[in-house]
PDB file of N, CA and C in Angstrom:
ATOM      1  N   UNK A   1       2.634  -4.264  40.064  1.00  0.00           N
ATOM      2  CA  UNK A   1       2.621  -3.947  38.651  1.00  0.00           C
ATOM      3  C   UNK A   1       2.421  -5.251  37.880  1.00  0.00           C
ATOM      4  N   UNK A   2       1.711  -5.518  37.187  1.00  0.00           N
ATOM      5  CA  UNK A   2       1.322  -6.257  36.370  1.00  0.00           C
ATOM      6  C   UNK A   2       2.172  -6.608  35.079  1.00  0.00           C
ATOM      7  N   UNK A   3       2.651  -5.626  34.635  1.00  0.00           N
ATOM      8  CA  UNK A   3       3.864  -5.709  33.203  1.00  0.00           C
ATOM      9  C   UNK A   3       3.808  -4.078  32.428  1.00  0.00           C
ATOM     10  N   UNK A   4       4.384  -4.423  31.435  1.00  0.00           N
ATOM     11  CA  UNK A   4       4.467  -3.449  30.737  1.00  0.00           C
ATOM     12  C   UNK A   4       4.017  -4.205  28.929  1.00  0.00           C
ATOM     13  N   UNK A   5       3.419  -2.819  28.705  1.00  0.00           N
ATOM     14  CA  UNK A   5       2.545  -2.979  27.193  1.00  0.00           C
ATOM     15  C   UNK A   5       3.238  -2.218  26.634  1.00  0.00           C
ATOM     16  N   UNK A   6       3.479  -2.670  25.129  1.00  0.00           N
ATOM     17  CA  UNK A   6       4.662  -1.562  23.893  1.00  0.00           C
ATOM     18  C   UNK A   6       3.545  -1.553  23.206  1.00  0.00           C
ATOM     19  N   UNK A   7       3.378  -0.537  22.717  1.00  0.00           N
ATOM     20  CA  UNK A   7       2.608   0.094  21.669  1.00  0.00           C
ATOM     21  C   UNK A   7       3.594   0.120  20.407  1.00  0.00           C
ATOM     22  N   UNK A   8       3.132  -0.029  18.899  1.00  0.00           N
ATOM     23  CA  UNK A   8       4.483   0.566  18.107  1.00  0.00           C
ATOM     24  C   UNK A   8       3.514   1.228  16.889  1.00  0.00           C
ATOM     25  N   UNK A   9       3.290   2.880  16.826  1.00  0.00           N
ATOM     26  CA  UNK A   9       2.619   3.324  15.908  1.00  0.00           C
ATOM     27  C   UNK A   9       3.428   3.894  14.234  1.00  0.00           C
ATOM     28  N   UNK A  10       3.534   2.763  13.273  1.00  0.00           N
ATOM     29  CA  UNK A  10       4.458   3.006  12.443  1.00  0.00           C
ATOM     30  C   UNK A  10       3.116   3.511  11.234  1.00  0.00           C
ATOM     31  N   UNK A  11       3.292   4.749  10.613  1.00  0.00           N
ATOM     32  CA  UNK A  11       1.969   4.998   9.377  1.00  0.00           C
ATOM     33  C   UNK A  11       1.032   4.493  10.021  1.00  0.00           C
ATOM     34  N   UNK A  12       0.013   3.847   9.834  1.00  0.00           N
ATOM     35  CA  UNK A  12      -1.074   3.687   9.989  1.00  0.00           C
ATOM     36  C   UNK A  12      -1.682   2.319  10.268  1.00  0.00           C
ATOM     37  N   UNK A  13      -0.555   1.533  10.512  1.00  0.00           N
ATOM     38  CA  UNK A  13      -0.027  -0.049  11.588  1.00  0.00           C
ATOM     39  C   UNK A  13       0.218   0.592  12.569  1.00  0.00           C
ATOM     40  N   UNK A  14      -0.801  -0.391  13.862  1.00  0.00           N
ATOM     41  CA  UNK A  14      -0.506  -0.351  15.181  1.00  0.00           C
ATOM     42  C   UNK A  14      -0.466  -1.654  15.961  1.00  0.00           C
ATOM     43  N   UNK A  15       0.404  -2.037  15.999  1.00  0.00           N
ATOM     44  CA  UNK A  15       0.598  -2.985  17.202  1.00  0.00           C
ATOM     45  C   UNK A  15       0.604  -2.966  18.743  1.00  0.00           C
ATOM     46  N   UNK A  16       0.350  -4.032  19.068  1.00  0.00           N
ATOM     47  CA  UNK A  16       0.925  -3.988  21.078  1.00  0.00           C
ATOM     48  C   UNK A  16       0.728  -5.303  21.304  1.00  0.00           C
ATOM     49  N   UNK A  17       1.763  -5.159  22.405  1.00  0.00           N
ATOM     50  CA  UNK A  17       2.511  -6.782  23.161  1.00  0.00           C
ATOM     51  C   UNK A  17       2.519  -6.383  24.355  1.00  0.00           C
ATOM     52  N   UNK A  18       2.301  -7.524  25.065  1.00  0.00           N
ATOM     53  CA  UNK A  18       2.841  -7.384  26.453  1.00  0.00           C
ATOM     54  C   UNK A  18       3.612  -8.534  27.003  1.00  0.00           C
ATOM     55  N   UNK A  19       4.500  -7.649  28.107  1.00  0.00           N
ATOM     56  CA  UNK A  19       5.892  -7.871  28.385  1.00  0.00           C
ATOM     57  C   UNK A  19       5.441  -8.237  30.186  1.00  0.00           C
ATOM     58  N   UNK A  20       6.114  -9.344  30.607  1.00  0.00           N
ATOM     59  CA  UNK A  20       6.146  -9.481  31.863  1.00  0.00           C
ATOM     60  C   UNK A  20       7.261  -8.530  32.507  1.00  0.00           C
ATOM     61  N   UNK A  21       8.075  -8.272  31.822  1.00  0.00           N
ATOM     62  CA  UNK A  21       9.428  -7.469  32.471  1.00  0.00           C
ATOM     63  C   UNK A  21       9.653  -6.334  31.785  1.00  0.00           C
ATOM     64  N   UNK A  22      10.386  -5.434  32.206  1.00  0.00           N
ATOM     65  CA  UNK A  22      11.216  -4.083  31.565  1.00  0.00           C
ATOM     66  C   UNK A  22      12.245  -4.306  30.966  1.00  0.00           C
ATOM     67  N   UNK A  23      13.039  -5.648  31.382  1.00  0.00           N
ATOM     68  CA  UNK A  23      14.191  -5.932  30.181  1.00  0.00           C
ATOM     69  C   UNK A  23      13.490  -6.590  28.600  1.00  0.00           C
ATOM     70  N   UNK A  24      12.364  -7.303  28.710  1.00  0.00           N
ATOM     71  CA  UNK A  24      12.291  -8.012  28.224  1.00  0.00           C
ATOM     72  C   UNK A  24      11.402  -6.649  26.791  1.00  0.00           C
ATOM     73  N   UNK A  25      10.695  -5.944  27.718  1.00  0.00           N
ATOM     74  CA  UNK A  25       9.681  -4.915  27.104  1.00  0.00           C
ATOM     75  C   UNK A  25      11.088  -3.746  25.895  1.00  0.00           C
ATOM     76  N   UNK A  26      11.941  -3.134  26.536  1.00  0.00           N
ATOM     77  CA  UNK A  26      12.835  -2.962  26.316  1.00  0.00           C
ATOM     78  C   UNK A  26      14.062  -3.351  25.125  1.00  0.00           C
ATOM     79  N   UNK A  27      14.164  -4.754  25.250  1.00  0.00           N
ATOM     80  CA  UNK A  27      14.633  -5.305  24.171  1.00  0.00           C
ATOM     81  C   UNK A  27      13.550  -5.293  22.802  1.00  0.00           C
ATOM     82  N   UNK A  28      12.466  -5.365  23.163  1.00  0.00           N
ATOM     83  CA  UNK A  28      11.425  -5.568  21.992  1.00  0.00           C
ATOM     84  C   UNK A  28      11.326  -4.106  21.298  1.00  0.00           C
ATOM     85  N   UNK A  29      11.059  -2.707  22.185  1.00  0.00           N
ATOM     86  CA  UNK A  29      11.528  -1.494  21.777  1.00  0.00           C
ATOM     87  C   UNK A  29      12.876  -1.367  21.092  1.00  0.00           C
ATOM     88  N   UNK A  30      13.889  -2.226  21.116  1.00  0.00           N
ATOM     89  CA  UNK A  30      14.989  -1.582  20.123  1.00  0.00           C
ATOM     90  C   UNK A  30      14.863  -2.402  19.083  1.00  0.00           C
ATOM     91  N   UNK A  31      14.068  -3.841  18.871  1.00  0.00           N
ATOM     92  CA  UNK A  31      14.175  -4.593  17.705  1.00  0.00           C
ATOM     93  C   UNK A  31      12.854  -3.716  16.723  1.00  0.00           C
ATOM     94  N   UNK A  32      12.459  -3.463  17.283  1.00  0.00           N
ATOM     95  CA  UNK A  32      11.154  -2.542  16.657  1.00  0.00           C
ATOM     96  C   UNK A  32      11.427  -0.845  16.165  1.00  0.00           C
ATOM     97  N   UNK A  33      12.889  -0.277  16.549  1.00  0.00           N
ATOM     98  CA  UNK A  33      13.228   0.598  16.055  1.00  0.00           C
ATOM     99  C   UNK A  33      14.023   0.392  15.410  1.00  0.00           C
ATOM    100  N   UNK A  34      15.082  -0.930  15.068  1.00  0.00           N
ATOM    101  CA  UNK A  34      15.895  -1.351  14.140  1.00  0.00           C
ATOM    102  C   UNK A  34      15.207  -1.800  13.054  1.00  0.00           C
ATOM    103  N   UNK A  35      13.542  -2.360  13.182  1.00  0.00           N
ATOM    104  CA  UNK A  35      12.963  -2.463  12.006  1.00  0.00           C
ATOM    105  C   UNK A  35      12.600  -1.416  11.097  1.00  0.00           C
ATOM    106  N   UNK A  36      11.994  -0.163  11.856  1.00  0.00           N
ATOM    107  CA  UNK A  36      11.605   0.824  11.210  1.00  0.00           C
ATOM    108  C   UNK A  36      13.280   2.060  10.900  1.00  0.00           C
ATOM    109  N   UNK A  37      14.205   1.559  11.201  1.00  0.00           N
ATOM    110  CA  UNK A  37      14.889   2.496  10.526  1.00  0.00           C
ATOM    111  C   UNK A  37      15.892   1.571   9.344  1.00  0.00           C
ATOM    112  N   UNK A  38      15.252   0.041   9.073  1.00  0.00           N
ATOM    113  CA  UNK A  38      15.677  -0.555   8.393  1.00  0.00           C
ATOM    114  C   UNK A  38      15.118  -0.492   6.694  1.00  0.00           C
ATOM    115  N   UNK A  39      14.261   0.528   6.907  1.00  0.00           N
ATOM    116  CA  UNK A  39      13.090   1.124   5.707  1.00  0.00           C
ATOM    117  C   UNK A  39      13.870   1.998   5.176  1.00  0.00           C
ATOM    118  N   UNK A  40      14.645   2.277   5.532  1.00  0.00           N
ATOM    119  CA  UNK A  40      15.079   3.945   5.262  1.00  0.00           C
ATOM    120  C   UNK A  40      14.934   5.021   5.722  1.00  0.00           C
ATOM    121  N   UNK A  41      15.037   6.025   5.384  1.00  0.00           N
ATOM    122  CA  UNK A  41      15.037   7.417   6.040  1.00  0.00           C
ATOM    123  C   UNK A  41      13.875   8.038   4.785  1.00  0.00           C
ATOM    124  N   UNK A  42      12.436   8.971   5.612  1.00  0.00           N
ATOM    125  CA  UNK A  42      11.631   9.642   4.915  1.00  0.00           C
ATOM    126  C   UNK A  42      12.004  10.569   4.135  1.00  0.00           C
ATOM    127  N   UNK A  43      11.422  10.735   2.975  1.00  0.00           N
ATOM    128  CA  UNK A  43      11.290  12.209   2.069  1.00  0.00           C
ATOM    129  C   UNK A  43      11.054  13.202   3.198  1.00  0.00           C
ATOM    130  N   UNK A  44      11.237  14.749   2.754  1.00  0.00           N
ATOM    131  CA  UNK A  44      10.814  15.808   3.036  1.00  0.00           C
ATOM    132  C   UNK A  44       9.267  15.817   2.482  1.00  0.00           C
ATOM    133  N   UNK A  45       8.715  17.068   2.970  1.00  0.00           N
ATOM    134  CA  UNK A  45       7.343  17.075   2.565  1.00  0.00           C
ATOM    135  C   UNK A  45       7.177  18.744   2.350  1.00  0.00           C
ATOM    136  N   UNK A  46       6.044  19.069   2.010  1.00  0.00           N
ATOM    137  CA  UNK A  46       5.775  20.577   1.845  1.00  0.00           C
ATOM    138  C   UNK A  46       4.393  20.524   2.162  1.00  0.00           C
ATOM    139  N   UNK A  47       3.782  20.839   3.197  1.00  0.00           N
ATOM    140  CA  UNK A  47       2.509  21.639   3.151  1.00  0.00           C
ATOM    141  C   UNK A  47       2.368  22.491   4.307  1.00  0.00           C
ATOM    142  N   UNK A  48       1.706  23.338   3.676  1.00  0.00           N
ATOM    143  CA  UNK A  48       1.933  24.885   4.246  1.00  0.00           C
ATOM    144  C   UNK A  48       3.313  25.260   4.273  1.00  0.00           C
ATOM    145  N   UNK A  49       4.217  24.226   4.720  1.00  0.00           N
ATOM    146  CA  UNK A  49       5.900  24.877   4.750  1.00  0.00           C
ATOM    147  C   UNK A  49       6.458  23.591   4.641  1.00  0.00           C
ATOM    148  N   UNK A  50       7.718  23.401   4.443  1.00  0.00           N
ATOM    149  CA  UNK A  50       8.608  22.751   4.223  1.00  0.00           C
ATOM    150  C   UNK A  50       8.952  21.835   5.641  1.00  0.00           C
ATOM    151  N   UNK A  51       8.822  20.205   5.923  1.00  0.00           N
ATOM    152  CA  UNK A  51       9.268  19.803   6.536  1.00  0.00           C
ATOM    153  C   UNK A  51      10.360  18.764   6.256  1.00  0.00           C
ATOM    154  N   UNK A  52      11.625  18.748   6.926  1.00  0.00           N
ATOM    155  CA  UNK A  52      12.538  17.978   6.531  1.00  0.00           C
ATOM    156  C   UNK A  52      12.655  16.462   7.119  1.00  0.00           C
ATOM    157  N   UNK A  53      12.937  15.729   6.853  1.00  0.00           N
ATOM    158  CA  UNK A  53      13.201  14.283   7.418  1.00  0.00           C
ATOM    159  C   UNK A  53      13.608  14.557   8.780  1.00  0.00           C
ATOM    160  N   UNK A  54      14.228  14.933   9.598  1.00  0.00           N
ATOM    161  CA  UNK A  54      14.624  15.149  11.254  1.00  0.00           C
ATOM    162  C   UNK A  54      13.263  15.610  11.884  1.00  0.00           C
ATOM    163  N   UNK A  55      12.475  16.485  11.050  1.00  0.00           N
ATOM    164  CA  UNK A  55      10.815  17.188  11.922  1.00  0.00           C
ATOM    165  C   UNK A  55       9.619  15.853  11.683  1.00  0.00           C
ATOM    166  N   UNK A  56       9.970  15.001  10.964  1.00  0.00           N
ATOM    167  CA  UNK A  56       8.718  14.317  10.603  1.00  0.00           C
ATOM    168  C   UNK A  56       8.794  12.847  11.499  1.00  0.00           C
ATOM    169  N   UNK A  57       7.801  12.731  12.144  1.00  0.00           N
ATOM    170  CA  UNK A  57       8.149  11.139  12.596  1.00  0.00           C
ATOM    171  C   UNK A  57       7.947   9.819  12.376  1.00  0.00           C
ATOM    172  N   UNK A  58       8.686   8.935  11.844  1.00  0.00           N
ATOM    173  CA  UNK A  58       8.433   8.110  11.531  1.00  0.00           C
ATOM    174  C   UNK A  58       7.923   6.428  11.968  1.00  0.00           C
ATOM    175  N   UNK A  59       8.147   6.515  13.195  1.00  0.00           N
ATOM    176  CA  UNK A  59       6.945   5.614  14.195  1.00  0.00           C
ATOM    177  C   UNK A  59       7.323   6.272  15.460  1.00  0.00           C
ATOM    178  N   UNK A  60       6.427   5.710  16.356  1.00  0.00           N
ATOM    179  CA  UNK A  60       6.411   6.110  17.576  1.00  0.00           C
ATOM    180  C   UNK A  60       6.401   5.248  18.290  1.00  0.00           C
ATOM    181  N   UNK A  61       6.826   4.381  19.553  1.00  0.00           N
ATOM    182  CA  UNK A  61       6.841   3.811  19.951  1.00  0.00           C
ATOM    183  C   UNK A  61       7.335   3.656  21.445  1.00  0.00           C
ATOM    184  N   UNK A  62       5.930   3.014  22.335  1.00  0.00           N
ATOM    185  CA  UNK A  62       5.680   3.604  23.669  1.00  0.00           C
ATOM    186  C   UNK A  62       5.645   2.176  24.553  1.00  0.00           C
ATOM    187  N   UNK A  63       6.130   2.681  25.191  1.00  0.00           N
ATOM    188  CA  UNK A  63       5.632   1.823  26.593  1.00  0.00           C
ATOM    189  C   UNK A  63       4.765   1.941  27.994  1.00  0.00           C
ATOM    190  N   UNK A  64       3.758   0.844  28.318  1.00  0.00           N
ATOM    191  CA  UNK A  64       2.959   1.431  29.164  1.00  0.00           C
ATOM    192  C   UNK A  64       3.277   0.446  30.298  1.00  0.00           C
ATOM    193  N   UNK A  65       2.670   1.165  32.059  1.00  0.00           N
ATOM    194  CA  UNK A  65       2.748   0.443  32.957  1.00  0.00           C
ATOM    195  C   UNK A  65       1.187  -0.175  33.103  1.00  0.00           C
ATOM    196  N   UNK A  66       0.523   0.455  31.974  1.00  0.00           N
ATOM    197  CA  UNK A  66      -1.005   0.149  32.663  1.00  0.00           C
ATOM    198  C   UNK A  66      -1.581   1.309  34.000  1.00  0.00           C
ATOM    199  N   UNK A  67      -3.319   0.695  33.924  1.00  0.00           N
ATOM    200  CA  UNK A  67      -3.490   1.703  34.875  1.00  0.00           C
ATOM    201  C   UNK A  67      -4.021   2.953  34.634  1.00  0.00           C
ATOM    202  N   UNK A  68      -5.375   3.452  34.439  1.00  0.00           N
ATOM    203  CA  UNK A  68      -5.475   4.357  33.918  1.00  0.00           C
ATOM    204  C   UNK A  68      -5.366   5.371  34.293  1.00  0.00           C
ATOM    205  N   UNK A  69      -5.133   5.779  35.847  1.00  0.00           N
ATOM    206  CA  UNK A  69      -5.205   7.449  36.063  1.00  0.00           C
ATOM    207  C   UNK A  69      -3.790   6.976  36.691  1.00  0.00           C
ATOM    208  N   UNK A  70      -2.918   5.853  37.505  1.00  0.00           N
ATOM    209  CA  UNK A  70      -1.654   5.324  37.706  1.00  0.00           C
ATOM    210  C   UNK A  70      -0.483   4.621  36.955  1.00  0.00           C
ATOM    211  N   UNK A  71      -0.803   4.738  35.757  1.00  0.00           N
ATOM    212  CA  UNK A  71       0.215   4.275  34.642  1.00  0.00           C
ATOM    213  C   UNK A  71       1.162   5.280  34.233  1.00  0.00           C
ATOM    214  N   UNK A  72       2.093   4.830  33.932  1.00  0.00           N
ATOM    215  CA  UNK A  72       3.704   5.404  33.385  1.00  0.00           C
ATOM    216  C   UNK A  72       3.754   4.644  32.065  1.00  0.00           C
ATOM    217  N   UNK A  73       4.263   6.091  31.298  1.00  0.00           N
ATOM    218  CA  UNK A  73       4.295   6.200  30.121  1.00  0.00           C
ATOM    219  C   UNK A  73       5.515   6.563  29.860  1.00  0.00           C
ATOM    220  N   UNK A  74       6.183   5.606  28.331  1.00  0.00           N
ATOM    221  CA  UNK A  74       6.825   6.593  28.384  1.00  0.00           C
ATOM    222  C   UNK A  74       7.590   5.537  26.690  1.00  0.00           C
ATOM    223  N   UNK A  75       8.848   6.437  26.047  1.00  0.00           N
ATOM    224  CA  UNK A  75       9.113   5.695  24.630  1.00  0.00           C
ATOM    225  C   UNK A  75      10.259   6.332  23.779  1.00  0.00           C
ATOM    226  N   UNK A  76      10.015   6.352  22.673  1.00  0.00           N
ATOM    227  CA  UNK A  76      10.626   7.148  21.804  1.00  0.00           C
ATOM    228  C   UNK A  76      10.013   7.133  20.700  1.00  0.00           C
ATOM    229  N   UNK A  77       9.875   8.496  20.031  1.00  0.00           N
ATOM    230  CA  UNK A  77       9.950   8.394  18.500  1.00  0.00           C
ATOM    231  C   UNK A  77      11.538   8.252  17.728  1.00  0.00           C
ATOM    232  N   UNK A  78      11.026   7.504  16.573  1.00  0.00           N
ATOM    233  CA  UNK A  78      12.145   7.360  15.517  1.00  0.00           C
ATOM    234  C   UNK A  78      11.806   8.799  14.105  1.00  0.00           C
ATOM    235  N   UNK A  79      12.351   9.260  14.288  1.00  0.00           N
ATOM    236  CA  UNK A  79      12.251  10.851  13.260  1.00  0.00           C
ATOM    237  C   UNK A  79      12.526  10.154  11.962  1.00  0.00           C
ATOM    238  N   UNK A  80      12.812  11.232  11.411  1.00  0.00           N
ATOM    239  CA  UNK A  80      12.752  10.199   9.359  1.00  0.00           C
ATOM    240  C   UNK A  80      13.733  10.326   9.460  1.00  0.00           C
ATOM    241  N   UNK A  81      14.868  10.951  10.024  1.00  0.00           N
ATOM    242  CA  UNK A  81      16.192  10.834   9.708  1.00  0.00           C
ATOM    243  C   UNK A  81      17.021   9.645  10.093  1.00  0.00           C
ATOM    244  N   UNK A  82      16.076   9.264  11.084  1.00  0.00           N
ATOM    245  CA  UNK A  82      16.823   7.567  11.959  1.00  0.00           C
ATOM    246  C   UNK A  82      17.149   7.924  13.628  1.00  0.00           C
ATOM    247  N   UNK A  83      16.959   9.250  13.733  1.00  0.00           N
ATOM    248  CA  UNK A  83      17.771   9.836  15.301  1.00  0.00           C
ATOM    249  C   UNK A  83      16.107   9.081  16.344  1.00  0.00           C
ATOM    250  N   UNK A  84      16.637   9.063  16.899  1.00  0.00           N
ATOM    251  CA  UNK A  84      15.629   9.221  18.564  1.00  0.00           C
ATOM    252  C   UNK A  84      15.046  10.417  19.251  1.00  0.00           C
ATOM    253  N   UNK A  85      13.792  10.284  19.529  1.00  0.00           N
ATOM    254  CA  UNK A  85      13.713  11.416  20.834  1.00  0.00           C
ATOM    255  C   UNK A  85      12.427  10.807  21.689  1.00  0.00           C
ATOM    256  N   UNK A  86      13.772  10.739  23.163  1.00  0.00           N
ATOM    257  CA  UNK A  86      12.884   9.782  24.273  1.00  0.00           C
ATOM    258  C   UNK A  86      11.964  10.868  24.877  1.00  0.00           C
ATOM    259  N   UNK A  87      10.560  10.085  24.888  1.00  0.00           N
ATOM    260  CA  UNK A  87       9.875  10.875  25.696  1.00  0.00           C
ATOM    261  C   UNK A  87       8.912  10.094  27.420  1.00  0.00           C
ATOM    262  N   UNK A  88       8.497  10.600  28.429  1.00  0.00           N
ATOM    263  CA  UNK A  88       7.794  10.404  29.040  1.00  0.00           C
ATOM    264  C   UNK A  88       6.409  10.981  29.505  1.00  0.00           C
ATOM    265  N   UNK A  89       5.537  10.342  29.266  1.00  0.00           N
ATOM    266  CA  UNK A  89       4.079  10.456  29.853  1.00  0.00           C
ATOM    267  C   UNK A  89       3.533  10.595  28.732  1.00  0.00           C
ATOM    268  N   UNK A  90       1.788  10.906  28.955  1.00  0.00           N
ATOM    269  CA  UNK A  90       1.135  10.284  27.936  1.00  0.00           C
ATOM    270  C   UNK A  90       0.544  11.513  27.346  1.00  0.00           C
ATOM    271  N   UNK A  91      -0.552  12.198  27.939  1.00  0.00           N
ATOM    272  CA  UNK A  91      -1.350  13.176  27.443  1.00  0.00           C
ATOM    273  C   UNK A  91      -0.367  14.628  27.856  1.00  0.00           C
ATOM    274  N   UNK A  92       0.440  14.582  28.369  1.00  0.00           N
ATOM    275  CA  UNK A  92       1.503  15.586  28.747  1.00  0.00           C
ATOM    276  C   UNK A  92       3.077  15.044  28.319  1.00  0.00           C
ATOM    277  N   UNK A  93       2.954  15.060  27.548  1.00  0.00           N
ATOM    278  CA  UNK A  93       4.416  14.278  27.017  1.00  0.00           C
ATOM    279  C   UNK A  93       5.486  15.356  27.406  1.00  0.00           C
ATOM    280  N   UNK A  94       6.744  14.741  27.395  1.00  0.00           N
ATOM    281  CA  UNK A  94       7.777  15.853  27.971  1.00  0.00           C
ATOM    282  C   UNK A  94       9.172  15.180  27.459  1.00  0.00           C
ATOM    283  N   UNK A  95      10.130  15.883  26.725  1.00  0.00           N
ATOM    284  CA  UNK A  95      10.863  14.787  26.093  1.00  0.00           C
ATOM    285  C   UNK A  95      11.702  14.317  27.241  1.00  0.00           C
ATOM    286  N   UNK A  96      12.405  13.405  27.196  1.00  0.00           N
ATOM    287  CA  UNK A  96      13.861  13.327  28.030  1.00  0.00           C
ATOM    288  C   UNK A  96      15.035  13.375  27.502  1.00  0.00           C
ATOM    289  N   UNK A  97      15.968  13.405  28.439  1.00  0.00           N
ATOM    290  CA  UNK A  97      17.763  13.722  27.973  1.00  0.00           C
ATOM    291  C   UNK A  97      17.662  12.832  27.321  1.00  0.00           C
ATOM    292  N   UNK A  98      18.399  12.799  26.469  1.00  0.00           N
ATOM    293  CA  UNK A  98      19.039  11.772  25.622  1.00  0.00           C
ATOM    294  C   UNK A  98      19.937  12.251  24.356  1.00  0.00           C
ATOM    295  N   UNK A  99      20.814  11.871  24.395  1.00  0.00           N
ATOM    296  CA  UNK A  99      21.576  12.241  23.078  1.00  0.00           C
ATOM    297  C   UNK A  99      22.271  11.138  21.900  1.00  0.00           C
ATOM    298  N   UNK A 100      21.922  10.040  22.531  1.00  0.00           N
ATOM    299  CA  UNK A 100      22.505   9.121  21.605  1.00  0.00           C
ATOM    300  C   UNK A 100      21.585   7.322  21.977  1.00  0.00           C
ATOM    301  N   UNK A 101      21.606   6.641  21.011  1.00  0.00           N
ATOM    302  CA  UNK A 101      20.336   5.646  20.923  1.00  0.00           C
ATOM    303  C   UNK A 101      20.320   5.132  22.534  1.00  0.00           C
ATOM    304  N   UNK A 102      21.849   4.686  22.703  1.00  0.00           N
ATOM    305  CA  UNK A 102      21.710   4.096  24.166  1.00  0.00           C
ATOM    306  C   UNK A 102      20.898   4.810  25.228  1.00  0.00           C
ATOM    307  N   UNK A 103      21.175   6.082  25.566  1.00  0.00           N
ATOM    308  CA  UNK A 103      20.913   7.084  25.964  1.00  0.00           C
ATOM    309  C   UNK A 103      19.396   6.730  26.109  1.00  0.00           C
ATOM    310  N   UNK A 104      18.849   6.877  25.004  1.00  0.00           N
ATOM    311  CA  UNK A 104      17.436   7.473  24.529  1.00  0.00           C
ATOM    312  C   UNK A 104      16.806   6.046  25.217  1.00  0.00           C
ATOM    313  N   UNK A 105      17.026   4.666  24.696  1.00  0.00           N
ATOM    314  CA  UNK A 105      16.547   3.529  26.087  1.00  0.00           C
ATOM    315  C   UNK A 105      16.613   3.432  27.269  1.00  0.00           C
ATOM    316  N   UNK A 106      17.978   3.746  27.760  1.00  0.00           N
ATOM    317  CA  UNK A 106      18.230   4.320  29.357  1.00  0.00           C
ATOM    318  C   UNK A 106      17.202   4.806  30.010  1.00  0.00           C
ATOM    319  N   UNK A 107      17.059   6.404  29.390  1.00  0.00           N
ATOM    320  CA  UNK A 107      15.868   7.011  29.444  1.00  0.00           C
ATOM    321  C   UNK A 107      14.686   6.747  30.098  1.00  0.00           C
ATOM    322  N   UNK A 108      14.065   5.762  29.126  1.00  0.00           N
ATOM    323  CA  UNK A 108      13.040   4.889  28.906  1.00  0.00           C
ATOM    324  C   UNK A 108      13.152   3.966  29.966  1.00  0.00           C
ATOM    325  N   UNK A 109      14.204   3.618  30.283  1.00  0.00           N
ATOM    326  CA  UNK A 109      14.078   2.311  31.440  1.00  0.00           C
ATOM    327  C   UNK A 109      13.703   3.257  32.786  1.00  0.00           C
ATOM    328  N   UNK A 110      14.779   4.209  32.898  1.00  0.00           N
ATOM    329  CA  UNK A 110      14.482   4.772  33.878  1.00  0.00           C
ATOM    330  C   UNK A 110      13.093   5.414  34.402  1.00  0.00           C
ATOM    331  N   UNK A 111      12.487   6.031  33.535  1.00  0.00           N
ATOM    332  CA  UNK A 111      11.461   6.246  33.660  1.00  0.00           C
ATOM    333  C   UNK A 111      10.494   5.393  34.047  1.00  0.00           C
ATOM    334  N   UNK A 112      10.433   4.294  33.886  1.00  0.00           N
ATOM    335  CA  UNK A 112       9.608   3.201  33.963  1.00  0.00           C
ATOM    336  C   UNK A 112      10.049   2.101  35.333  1.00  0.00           C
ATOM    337  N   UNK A 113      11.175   2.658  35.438  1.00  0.00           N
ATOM    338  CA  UNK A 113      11.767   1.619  36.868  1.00  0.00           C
ATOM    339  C   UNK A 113      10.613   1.300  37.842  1.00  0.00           C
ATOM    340  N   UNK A 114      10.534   0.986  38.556  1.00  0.00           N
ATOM    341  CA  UNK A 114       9.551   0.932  39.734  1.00  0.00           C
ATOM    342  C   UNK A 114      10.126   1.519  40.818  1.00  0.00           C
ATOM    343  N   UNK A 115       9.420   1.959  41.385  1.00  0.00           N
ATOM    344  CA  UNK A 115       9.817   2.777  42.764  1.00  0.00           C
ATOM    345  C   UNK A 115       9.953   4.291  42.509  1.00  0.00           C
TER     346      UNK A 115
END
């Protein structure tokens, strides 16, 4: 494995870094969700129906192993409310357990472990 790449899709800013390690990739994923929930929490919205701050997301932010048909994916979105929801893989996303921030990185590491 070569490293791991963070993506961080906040509005319509996109960044990416790469990380020689999973601790190191990892730590950069929570300073990058402490930034974006350091904005605040989103308005609601209305079109076609009513969405509230918990349905809307407010960045997304992924980690890759590289690799295009052998890469592991995997991250969290930050919702407008400030909560987490860890997910893994890319074009088949699937959320994971998680119920609380620690949790929701755990997640994320695990998924990405090697082996």
């Amino acid at each position: 494995m070569t490293g791991y790449r963070l993506t961080v899709r906040h509005g319509s800013r996109v960044d990416r870094a790469s990380y020689a390690d999973l601790a190191g990739a990892i730590a950069a994923m929570e300073r990058a969700v402490d930034e974006v929930r350091a904005e605040g929490p989103l308005e609601g919205v209305k079109v076609l129906r009513d969405f509230e701050p918990a349905e809307r997301v407010a960045a997304r932010i992924e980690l890759s192993t590289g690799g295009w048909l052998r890469g592991r994916d995997a991250g969290v979105d930050v919702m407008g409310d400030g909560h987490l929801v860890a997910f893994a893989g890319g074009m088949r996303r699937r959320e994971l357990d998680a119920s609380a921030d620690e949790a929701a990185f755990e997640a994320v590491r695990r998924a990405l472990r090697p082996g």
